[in-house]
Protein backbone atom coordinates (compact mmCIF):
# COMPACT_ATOMS: atom_id res chain seq x y z
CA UNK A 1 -5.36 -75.34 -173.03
CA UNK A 2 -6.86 -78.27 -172.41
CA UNK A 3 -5.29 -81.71 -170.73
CA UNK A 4 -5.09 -84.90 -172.28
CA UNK A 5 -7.71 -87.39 -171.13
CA UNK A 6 -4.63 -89.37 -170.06
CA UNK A 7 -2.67 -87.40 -167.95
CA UNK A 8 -6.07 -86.95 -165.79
CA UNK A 9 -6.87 -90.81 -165.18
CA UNK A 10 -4.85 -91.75 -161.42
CA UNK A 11 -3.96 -95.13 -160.85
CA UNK A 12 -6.76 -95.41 -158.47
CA UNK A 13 -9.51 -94.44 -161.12
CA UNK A 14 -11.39 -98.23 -160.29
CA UNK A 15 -10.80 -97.88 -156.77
CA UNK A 16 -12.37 -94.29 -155.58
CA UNK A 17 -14.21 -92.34 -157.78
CA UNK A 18 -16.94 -90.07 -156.60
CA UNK A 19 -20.93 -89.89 -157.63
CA UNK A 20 -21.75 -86.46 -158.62
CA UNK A 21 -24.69 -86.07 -157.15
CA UNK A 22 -23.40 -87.67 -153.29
CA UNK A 23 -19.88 -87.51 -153.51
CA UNK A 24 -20.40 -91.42 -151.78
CA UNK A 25 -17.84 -93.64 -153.60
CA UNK A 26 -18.61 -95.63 -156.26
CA UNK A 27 -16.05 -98.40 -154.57
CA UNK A 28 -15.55 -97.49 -150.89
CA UNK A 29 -12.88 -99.17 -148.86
CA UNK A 30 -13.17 -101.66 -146.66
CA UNK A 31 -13.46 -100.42 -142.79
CA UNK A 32 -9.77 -100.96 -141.06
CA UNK A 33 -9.94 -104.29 -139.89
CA UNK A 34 -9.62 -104.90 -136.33
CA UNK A 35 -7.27 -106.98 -134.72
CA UNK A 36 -5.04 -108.20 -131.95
CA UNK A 37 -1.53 -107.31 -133.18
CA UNK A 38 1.00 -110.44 -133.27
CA UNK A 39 3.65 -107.34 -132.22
CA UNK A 40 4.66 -104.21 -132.11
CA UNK A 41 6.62 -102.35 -134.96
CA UNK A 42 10.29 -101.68 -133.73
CA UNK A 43 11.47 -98.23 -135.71
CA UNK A 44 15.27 -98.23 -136.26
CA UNK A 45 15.40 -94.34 -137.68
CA UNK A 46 13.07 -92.01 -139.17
CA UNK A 47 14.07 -88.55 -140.96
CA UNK A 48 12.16 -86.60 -144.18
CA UNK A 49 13.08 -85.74 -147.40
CA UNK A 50 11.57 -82.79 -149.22
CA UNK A 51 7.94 -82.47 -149.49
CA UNK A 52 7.48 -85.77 -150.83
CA UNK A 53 5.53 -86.21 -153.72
CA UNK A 54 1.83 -84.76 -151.65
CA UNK A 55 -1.66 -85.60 -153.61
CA UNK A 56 0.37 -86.34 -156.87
CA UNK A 57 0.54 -90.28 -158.43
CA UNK A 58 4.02 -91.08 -158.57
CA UNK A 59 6.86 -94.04 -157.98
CA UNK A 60 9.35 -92.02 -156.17
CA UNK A 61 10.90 -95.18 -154.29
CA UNK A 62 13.61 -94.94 -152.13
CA UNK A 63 16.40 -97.28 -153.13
CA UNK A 64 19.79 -99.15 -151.62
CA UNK A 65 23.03 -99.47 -152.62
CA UNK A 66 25.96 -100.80 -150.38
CA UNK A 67 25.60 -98.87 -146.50
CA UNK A 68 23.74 -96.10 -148.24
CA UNK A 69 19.94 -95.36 -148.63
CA UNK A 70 19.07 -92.88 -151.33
CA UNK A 71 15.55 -91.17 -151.40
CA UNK A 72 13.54 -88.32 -153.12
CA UNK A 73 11.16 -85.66 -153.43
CA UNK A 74 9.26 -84.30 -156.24
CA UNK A 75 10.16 -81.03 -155.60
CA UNK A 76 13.93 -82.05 -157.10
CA UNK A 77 15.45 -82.53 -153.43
CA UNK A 78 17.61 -85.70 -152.83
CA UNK A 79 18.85 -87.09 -149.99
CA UNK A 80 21.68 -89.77 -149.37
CA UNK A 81 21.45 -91.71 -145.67
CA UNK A 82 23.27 -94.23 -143.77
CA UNK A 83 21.06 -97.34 -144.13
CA UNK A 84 21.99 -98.70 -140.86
CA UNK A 85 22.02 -94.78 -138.62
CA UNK A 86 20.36 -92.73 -140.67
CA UNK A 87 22.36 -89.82 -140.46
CA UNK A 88 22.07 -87.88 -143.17
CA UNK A 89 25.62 -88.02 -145.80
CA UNK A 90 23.92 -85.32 -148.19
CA UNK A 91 21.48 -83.30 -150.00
CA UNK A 92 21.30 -82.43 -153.38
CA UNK A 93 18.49 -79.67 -155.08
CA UNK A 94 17.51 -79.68 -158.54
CA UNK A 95 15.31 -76.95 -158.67
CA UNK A 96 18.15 -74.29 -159.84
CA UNK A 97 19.07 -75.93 -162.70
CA UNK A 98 19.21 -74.71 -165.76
CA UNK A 99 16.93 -77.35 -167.11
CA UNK A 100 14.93 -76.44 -164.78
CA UNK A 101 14.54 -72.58 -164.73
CA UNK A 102 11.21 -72.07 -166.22
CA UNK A 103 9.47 -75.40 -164.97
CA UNK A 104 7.71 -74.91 -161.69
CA UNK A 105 9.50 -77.25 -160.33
CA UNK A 106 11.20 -80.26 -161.31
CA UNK A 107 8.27 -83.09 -161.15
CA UNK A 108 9.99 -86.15 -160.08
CA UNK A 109 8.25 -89.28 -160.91
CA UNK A 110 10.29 -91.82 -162.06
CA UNK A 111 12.10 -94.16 -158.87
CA UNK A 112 15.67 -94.44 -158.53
CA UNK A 113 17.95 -96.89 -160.27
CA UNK A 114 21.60 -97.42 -158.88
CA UNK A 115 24.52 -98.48 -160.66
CA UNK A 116 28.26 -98.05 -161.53
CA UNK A 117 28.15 -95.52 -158.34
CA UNK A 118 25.40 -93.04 -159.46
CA UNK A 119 21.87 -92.62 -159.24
CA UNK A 120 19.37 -92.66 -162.58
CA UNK A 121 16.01 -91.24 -162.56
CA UNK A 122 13.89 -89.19 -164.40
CA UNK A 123 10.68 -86.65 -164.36
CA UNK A 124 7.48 -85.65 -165.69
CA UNK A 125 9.14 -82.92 -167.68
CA UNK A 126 10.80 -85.09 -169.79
CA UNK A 127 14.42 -85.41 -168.04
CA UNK A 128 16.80 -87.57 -167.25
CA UNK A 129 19.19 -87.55 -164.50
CA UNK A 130 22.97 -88.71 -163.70
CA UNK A 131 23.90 -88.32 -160.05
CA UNK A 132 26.98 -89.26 -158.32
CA UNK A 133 26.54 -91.04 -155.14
CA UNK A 134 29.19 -89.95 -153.22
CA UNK A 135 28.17 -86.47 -152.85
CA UNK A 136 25.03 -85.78 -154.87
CA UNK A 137 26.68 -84.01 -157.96
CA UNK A 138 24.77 -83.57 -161.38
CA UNK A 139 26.75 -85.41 -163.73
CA UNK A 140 24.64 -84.81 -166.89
CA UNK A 141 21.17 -84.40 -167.66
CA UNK A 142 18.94 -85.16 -170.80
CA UNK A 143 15.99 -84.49 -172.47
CA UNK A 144 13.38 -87.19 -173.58
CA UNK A 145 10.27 -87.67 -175.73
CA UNK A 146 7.56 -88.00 -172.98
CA UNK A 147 7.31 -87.89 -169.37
CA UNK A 148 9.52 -90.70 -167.00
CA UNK A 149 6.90 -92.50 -164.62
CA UNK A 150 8.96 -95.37 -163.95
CA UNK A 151 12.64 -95.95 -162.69
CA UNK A 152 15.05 -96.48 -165.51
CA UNK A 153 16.95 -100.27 -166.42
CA UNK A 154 20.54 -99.79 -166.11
CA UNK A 155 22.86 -102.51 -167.88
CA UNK A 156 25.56 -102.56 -170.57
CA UNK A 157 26.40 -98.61 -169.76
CA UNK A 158 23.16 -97.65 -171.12
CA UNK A 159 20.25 -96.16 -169.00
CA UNK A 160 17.13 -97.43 -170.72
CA UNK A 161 13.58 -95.28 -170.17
CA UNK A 162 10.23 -95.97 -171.41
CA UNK A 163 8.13 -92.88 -171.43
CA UNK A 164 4.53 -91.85 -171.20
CA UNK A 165 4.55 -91.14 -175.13
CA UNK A 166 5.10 -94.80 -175.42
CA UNK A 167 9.04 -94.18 -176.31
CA UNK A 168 11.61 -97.00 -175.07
CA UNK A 169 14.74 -94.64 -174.89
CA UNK A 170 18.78 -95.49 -174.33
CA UNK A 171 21.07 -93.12 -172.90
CA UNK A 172 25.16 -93.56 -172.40
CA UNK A 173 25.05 -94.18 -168.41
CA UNK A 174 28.42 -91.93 -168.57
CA UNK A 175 27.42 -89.26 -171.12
CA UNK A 176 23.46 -89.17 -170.74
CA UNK A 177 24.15 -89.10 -175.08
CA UNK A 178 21.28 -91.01 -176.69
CA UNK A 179 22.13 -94.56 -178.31
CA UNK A 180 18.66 -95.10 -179.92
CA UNK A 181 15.22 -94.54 -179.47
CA UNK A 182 12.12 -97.23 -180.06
CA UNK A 183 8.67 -95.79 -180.77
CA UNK A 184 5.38 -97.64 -179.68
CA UNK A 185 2.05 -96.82 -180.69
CA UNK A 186 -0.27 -95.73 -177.35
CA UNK A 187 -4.04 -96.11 -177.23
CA UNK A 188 -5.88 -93.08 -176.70
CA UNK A 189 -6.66 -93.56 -172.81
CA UNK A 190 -3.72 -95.37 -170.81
CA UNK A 191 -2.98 -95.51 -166.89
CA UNK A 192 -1.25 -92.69 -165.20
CA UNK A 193 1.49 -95.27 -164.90
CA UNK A 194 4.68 -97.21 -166.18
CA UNK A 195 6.22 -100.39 -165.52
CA UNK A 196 9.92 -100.79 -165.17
CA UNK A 197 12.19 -101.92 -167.73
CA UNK A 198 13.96 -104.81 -167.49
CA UNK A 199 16.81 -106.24 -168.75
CA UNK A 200 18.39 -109.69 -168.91
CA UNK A 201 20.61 -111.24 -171.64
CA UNK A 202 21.18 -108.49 -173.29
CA UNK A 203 17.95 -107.51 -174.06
CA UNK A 204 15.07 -105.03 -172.29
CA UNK A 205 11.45 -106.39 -171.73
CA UNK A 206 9.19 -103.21 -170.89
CA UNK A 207 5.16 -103.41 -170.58
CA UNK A 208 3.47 -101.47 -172.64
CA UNK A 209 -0.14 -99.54 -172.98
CA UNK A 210 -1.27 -102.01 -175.45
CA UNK A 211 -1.76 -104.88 -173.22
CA UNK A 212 1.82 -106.27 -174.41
CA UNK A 213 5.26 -107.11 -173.33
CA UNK A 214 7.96 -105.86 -175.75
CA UNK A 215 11.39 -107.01 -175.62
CA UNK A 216 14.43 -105.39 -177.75
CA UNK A 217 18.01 -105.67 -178.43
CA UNK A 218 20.06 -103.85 -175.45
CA UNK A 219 22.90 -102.79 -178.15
CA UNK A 220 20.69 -101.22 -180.21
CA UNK A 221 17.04 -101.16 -179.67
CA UNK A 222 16.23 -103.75 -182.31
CA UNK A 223 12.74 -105.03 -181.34
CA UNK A 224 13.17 -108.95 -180.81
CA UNK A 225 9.40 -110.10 -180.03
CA UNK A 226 6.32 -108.74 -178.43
CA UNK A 227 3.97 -110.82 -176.46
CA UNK A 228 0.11 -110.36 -175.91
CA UNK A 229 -0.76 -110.38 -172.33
CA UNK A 230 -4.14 -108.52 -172.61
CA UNK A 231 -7.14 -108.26 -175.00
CA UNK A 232 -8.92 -104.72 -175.16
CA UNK A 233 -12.45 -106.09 -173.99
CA UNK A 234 -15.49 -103.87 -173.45
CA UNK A 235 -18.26 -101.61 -174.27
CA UNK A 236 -16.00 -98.49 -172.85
CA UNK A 237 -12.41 -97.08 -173.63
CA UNK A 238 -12.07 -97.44 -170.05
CA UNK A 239 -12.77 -101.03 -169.45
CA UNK A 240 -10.76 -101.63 -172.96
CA UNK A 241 -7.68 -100.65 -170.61
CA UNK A 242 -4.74 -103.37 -170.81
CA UNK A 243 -1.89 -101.65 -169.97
CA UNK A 244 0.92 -104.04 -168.92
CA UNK A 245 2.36 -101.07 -165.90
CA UNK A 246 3.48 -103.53 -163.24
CA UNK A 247 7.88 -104.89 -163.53
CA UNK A 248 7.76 -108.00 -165.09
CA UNK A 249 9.42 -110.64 -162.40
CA UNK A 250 11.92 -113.66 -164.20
CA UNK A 251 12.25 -117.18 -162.26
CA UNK A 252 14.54 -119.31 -163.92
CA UNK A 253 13.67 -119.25 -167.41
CA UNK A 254 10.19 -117.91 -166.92
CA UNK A 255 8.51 -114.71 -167.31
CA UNK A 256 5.75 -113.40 -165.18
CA UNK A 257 3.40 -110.60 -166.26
CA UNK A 258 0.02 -108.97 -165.21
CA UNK A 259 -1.92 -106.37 -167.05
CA UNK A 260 -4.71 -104.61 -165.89
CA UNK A 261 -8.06 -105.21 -167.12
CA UNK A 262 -6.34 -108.05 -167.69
CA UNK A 263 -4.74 -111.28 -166.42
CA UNK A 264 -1.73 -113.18 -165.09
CA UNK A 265 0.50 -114.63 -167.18
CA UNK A 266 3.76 -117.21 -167.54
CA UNK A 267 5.82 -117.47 -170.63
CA UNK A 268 9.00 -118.94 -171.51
CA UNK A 269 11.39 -116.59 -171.15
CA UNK A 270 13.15 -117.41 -174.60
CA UNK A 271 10.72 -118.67 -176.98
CA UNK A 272 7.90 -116.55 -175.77
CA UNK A 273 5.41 -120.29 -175.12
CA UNK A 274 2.78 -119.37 -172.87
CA UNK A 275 2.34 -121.53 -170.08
CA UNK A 276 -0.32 -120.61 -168.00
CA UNK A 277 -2.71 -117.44 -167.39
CA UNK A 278 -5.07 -116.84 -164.79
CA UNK A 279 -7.40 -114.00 -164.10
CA UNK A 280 -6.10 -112.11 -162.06
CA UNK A 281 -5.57 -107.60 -163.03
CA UNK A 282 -3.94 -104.99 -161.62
CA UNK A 283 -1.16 -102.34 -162.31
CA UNK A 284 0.78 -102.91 -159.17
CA UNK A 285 4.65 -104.70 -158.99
CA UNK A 286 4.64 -108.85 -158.63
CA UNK A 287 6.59 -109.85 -155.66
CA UNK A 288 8.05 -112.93 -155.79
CA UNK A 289 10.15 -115.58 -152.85
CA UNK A 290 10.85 -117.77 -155.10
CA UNK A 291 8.05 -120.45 -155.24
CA UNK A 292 4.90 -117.98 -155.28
CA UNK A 293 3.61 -114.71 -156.92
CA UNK A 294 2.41 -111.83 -154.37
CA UNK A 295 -0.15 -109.75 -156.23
CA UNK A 296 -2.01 -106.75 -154.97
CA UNK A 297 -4.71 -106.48 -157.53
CA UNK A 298 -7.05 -103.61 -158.84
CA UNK A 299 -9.22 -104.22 -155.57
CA UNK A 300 -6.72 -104.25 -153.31
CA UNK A 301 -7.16 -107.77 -152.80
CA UNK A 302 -3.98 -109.73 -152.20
CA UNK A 303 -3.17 -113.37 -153.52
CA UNK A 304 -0.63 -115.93 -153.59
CA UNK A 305 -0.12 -117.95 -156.92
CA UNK A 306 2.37 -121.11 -157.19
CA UNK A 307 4.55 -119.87 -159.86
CA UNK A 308 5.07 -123.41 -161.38
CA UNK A 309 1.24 -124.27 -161.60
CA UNK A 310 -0.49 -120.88 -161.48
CA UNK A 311 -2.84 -122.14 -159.01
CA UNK A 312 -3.66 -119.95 -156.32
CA UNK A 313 -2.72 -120.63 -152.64
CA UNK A 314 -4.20 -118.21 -150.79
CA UNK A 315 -6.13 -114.57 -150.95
CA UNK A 316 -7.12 -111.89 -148.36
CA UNK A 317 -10.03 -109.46 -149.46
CA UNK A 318 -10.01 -108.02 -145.79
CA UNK A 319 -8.52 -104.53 -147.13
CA UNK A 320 -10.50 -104.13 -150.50
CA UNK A 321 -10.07 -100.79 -152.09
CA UNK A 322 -8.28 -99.44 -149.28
CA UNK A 323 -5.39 -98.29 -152.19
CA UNK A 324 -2.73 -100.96 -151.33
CA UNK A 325 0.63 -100.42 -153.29
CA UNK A 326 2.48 -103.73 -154.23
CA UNK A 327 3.36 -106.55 -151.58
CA UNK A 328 7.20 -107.51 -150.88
CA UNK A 329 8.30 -110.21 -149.06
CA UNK A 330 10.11 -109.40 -145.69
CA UNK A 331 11.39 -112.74 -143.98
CA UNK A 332 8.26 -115.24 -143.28
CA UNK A 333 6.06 -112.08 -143.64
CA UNK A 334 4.35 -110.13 -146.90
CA UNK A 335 4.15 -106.55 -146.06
CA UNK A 336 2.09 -103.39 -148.08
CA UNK A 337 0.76 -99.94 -147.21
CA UNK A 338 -2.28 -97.91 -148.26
CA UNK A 339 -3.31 -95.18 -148.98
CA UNK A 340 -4.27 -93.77 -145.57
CA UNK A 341 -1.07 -94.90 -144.13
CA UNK A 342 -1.44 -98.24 -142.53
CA UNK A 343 1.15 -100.61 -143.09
CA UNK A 344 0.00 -104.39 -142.70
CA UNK A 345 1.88 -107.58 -142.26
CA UNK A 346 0.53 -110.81 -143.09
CA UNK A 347 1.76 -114.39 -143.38
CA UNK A 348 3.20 -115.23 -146.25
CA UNK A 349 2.48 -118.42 -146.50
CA UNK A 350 -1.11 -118.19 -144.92
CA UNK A 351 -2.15 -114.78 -145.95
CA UNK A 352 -3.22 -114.33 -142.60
CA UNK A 353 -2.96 -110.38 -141.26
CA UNK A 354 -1.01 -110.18 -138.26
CA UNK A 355 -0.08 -106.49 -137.59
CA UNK A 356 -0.98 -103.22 -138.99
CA UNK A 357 0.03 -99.79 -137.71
CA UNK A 358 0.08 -96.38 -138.89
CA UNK A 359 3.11 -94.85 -140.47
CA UNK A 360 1.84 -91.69 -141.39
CA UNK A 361 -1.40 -89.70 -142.31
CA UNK A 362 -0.48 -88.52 -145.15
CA UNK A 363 -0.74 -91.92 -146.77
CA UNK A 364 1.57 -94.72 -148.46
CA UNK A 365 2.23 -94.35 -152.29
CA UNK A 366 4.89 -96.91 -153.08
CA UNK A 367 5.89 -100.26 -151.86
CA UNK A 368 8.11 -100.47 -148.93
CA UNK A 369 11.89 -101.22 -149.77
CA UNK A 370 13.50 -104.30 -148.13
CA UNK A 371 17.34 -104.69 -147.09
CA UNK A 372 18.44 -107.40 -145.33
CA UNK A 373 16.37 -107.12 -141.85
CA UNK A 374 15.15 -103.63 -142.72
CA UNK A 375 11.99 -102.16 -144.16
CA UNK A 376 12.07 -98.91 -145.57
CA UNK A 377 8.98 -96.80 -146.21
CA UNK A 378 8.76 -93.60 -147.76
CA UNK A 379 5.37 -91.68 -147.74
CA UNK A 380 3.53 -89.07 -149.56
CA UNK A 381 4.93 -85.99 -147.54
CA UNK A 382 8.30 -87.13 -147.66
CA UNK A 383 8.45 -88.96 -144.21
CA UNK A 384 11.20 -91.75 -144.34
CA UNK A 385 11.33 -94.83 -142.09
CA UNK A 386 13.48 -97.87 -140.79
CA UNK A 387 11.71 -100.62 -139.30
CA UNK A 388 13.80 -103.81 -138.27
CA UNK A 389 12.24 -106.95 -138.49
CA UNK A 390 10.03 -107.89 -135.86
């Protein structure tokens, strides 16, 4: 049987494909740069959970709620932590579930969402899960119309996915019962990758394959606007790519999206006025402190924009192609991994690199996760670390 074209594109299809005939890459990374280090990374904890999510594109992300770290594998195992110790509070597998019985295994994909005491997620088999967070019980599960590559938006007591098949789904957050169910056309070659509903004033924004943002009624998926952040532009499907996959980031009343193949834009939130774009493309998250935009775009290049102006402030190209995931801001620094496992700090207001260390081999998928003066990384075999802030 053969696989859609799809499902076979990785996010990293610009960054590292190989020649046929040399196997030398088309875009090869940038050698690690070498530096003095400003300091040393101080590790508070480190423990594992599962396998991880190995060689497969996913944006298992580990996330915090309260004292209490919650992280996953793909493999279905979950694992609830003391955010300050570590120690371990408990494990849940998915694996023998009845949903689960003639899958080889339960494919998680989408990240973690937590709210009213449970944990939200979903897979690339189509399911949704309700967890508790007290002790890791199943509380329902459900079926949906395409795979879950992105962590669910939890509000109103719905739990709101948008699927590969383009579908923007609500589910009861106590039943798992669906409320309604939006359908979106999808062009015949998209990323192998989602962006994360959003929802604010009773309404969902969600980026979608056709280089626009959609936003729809929370109460009952009523579609409200849709706003065109990309063109298709060309000679090939796949630099006719547009797909809006990276969480849309809200400042006041403004909206800030990126599309790849694409560009940076600002809209007002309510009317939908564009204010500024700038040419910048990638599928990675925005990061935001307030006054500037942290983007890690489709070269692994990093920039600063003033969110006001949409003039740029600063850029590093020292780590092109080296597979960064999406910068967050960690006190005065900006910090992002790669794919071979180096975690770099820079300046935030400079762009400057300061440190960069190795957190493991096996590479860095996701963005790290900050809480208060803790970073948390999770990488692709499942290793799970605390770093305090240096």
């Amino acid at each position: 049987m053969s696989t859609p074209l799809h499902r076979l594109l990785p996010l990293t299809l610009a960054l590292g494909l190989a020649a046929c005939s040399s196997q030398t890459p088309v875009a090869p990374a940038s050698p690690l740069p070498e530096i003095d280090n400003r300091f040393e990374i101080n590790t508070r904890w480190s423990d594992s959970v599962g396998k991880g999510v190995g060689e497969y594109y996913s944006q298992l992300s580990p996330v915090i709620d309260g004292e209490r770290l919650f992280a996953a594998a793909r493999n279905g195992v979950i694992k609830a932590f003391d955010a300050a110790s570590g120690e371990e509070l408990w494990e849940a597998e998915l694996d023998e579930l009845d949903i689960n019985r003639n899958q080889r295994s339960p494919r998680l994909a989408g990240g973690l969402t937590a709210a009213y005491g449970n944990l939200y997620f979903g897979s690339e088999n189509g399911v949704v899960y309700a967890l508790s967070q007290d002790d890791g019980a199943v509380l329902w599960t459900q079926s949906v119309p395409g795979e879950v590559l992105a962590a669910p938006a939890v509000d109103e007591g719905k739990v709101v996915v948008h699927t590969s098949a383009g579908n923007l789904v609500a589910l009861d957050s106590a039943s798992g019962e669906q409320q309604w169910l939006l359908r979106n056309e999808q062009p015949s070659l998209t990323l192998r990758s989602m962006a994360t509903p959003i929802t604010t004033g009773g309404a969902v924004l969600y980026g979608r394959a056709d280089g626009r943002l959609g936003i729809a009624l929370l109460a009952n998926g009523q579609p409200v606007r849709d706003t065109r952040i990309a063109s298709p532009r060309g000679a090939t499907e796949l630099e006719r790519m547009v797909d809006v996959a990276s969480k849309p980031v809200i400042l006041g009343d403004i909206l800030f999206t990126m599309a790849y193949n694409g560009q940076l834009t600002a809209h007002q939130l309510v009317s939908g006025q564009q204010l500024w774009k700038r040419q910048y493309q990638g599928s990675e998250d925005l990061s935001t402190d307030g006054r500037l935009l942290f983007i890690t775009d489709s070269r692994s290049h990093l920039f600063a924009v003033d969110a006001r102006s949409g003039s740029e402030v600063w850029s590093n190209t020292e780590l092109e192609n080296r597979r960064l995931t999406a910068p967050v801001v960690f006190g005065d620094y900006l910090v992002a991994g790669d794919g071979d496992g180096y975690l770099y700090w820079l300046d935030r207001n400079s762009g400057e690199l300061l440190s960069l260390e190795r957190i493991d081999s096996a590479g860095l998928y996701v963005a790290p996760v900050v809480a208060g003066d803790t970073l948390y990384v999770q990488s692709r075999d499942g290793e799970l670390v605390a770093i305090a802030r240096p």
